[in-house]
Protein backbone atom coordinates (compact mmCIF):
# COMPACT_ATOMS: atom_id res chain seq x y z
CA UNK A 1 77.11 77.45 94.91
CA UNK A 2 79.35 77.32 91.42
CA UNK A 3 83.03 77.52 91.70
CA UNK A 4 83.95 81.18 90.77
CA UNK A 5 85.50 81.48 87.39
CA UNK A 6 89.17 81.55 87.85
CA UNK A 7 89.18 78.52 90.34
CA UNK A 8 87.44 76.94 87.72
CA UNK A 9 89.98 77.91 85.33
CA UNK A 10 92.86 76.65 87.30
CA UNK A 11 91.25 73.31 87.95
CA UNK A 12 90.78 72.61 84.83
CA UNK A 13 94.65 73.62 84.04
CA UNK A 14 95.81 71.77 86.97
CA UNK A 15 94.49 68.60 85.69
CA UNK A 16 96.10 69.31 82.40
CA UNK A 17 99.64 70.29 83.69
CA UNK A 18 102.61 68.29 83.62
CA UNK A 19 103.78 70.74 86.11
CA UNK A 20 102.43 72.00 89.43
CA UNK A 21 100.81 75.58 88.98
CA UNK A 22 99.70 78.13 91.16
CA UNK A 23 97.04 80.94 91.16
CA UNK A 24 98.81 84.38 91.61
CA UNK A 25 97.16 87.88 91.62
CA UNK A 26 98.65 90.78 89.55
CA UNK A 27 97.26 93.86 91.01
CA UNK A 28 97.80 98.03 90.53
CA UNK A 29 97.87 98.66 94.72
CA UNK A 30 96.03 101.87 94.02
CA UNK A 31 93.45 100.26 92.80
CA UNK A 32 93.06 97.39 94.74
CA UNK A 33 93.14 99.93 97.73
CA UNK A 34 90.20 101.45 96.16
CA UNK A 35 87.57 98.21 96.32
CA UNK A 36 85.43 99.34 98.93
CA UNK A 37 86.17 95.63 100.30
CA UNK A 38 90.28 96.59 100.47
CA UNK A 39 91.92 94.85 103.12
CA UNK A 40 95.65 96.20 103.62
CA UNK A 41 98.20 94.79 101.48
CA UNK A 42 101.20 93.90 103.86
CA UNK A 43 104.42 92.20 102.91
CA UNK A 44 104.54 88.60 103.59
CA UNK A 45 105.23 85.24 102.30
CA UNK A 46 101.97 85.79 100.45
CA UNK A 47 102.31 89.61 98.80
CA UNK A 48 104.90 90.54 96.79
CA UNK A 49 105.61 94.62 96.24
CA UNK A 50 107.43 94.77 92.68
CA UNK A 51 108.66 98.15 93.08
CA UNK A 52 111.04 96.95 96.39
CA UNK A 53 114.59 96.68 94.93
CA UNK A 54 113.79 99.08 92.42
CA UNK A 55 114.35 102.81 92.04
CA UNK A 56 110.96 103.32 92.30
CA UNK A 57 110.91 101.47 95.97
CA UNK A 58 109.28 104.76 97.60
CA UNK A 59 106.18 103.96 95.63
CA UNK A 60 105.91 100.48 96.00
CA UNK A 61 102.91 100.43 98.36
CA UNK A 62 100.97 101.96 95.22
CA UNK A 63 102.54 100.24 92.58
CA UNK A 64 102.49 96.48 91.31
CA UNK A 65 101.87 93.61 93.92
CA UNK A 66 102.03 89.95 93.28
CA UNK A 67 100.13 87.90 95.61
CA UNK A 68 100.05 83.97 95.93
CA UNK A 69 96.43 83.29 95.58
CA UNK A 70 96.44 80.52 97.95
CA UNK A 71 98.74 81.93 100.22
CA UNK A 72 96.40 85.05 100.75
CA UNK A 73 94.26 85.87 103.85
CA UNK A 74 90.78 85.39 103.07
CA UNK A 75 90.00 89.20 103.49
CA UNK A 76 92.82 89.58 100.84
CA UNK A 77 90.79 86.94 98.16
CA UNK A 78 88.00 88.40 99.13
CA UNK A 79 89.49 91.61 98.11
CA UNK A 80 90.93 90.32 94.55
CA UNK A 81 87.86 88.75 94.09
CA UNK A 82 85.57 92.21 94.81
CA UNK A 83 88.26 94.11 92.45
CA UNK A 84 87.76 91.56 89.41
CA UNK A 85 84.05 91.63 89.65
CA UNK A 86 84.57 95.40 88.97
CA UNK A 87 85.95 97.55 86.24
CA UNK A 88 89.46 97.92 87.08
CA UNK A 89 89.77 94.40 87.34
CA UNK A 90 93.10 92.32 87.84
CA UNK A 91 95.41 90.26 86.28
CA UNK A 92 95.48 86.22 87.20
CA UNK A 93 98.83 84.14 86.50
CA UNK A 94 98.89 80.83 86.13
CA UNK A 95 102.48 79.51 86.77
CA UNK A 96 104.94 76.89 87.45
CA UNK A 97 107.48 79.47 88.42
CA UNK A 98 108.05 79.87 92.67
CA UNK A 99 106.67 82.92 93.77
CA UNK A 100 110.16 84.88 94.38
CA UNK A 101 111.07 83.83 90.92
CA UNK A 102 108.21 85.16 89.22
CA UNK A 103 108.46 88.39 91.54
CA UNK A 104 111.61 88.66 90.03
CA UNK A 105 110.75 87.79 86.34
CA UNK A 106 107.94 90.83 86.56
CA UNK A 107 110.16 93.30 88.10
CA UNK A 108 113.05 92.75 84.96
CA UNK A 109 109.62 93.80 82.93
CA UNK A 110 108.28 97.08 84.93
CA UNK A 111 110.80 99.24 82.51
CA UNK A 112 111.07 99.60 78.91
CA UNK A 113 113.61 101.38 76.62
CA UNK A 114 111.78 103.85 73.97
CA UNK A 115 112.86 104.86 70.94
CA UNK A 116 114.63 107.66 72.06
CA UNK A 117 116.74 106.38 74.49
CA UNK A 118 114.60 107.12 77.43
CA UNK A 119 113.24 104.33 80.17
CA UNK A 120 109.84 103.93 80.82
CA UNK A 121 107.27 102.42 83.08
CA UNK A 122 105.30 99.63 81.60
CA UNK A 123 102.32 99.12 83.22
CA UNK A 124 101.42 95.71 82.60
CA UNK A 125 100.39 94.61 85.84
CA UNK A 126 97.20 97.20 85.00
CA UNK A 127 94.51 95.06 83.68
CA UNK A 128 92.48 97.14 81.96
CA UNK A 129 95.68 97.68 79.36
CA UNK A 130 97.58 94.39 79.22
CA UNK A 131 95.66 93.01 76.32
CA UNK A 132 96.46 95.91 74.62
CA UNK A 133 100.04 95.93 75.49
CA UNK A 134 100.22 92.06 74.32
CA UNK A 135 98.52 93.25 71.07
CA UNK A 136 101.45 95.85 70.13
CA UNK A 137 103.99 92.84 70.97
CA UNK A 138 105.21 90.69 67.44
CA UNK A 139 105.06 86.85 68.35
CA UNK A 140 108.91 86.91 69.90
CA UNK A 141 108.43 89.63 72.04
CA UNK A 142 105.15 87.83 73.01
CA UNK A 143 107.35 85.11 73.96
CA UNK A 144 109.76 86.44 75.38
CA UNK A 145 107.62 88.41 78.18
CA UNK A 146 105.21 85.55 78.51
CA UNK A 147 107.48 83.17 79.66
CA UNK A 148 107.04 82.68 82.87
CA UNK A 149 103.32 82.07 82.90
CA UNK A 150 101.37 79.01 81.05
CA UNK A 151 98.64 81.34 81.12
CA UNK A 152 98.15 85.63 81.54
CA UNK A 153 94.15 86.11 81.87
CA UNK A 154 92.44 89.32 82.96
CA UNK A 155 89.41 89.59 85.06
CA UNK A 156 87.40 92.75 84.73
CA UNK A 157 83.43 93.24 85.32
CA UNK A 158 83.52 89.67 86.16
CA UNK A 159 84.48 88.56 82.65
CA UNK A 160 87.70 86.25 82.70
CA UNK A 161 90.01 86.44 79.24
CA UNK A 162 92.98 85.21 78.30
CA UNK A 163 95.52 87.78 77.31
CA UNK A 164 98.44 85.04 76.51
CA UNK A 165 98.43 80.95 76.75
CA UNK A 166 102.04 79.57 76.90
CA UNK A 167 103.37 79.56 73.88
């Protein structure tokens, strides 16, 4: 049996860190809750809800959820794993950052300031739009919301792709 693709991925970065990484899922709950695999998403020293802490904490069971990788039950991976072998796909992180510290680092993102004053939701932890989000983005903003991950890939219909290396 091959390695899947993303364990591949973060062997191979592993080896080439100076830092310890980890593997952490970035995944739209509504979506995840959809794989016909879905195993409940529970807070725990493994799963993350962005939106708790936030104003939006009445919808964090459907919004963003970070989830250690590792950490995860195996019905859980097996779960990430179903949803980015299918077209809604998921974010992967690759990261030196402890997991409540990148929690945190994501949740300072969720909300943007438009040009007209008004706040709005970014939705970056969908991985269908990321790249496209990263695209609009000049090279400092890239930076600057980057940061906390060496790498930002997306997995959709199986197909792994990195959105941002460290910079």
């Amino acid at each position: 049996m091959q390695p899947l693709k993303i364990e591949s991925y973060l062997a191979e970065r592993q080896a080439h860190a100076s830092l310890p990484v980890r593997l952490y899922a970035l995944v739209d709950a509504l979506l995840y809750a959809g794989t016909p695999s879905a195993s409940t998403l529970e807070r725990s020293s493994a799963a993350i809800a962005l939106f708790d802490g936030t104003p939006d904490a009445s919808l964090a069971d459907a919004g963003p959820w970070l989830i250690d990788f590792e950490q995860a039950s195996s019905a859980t991976r097996r779960t990430l794993l179903d949803l980015a072998a299918g077209a809604s796909g998921l974010s992967w992180l690759i990261s030196a950052y402890p997991f409540m510290s990148l929690a945190q680092e994501l949740r300072e993102r969720l909300d943007v300031r438009m040009p007209n004053g008004n706040t709005a939701l970014l939705r970056f932890y969908d991985a269908r739009i990321v790249g496209d989000i990263a695209d609009l983005l000049s090279f400092s903003q890239r930076a600057e919301f980057f940061v906390s991950t060496f790498d930002w890939l997306v997995q959709i219909n199986d197909e792994l792709t990195r959105v941002q290396p460290h910079a």
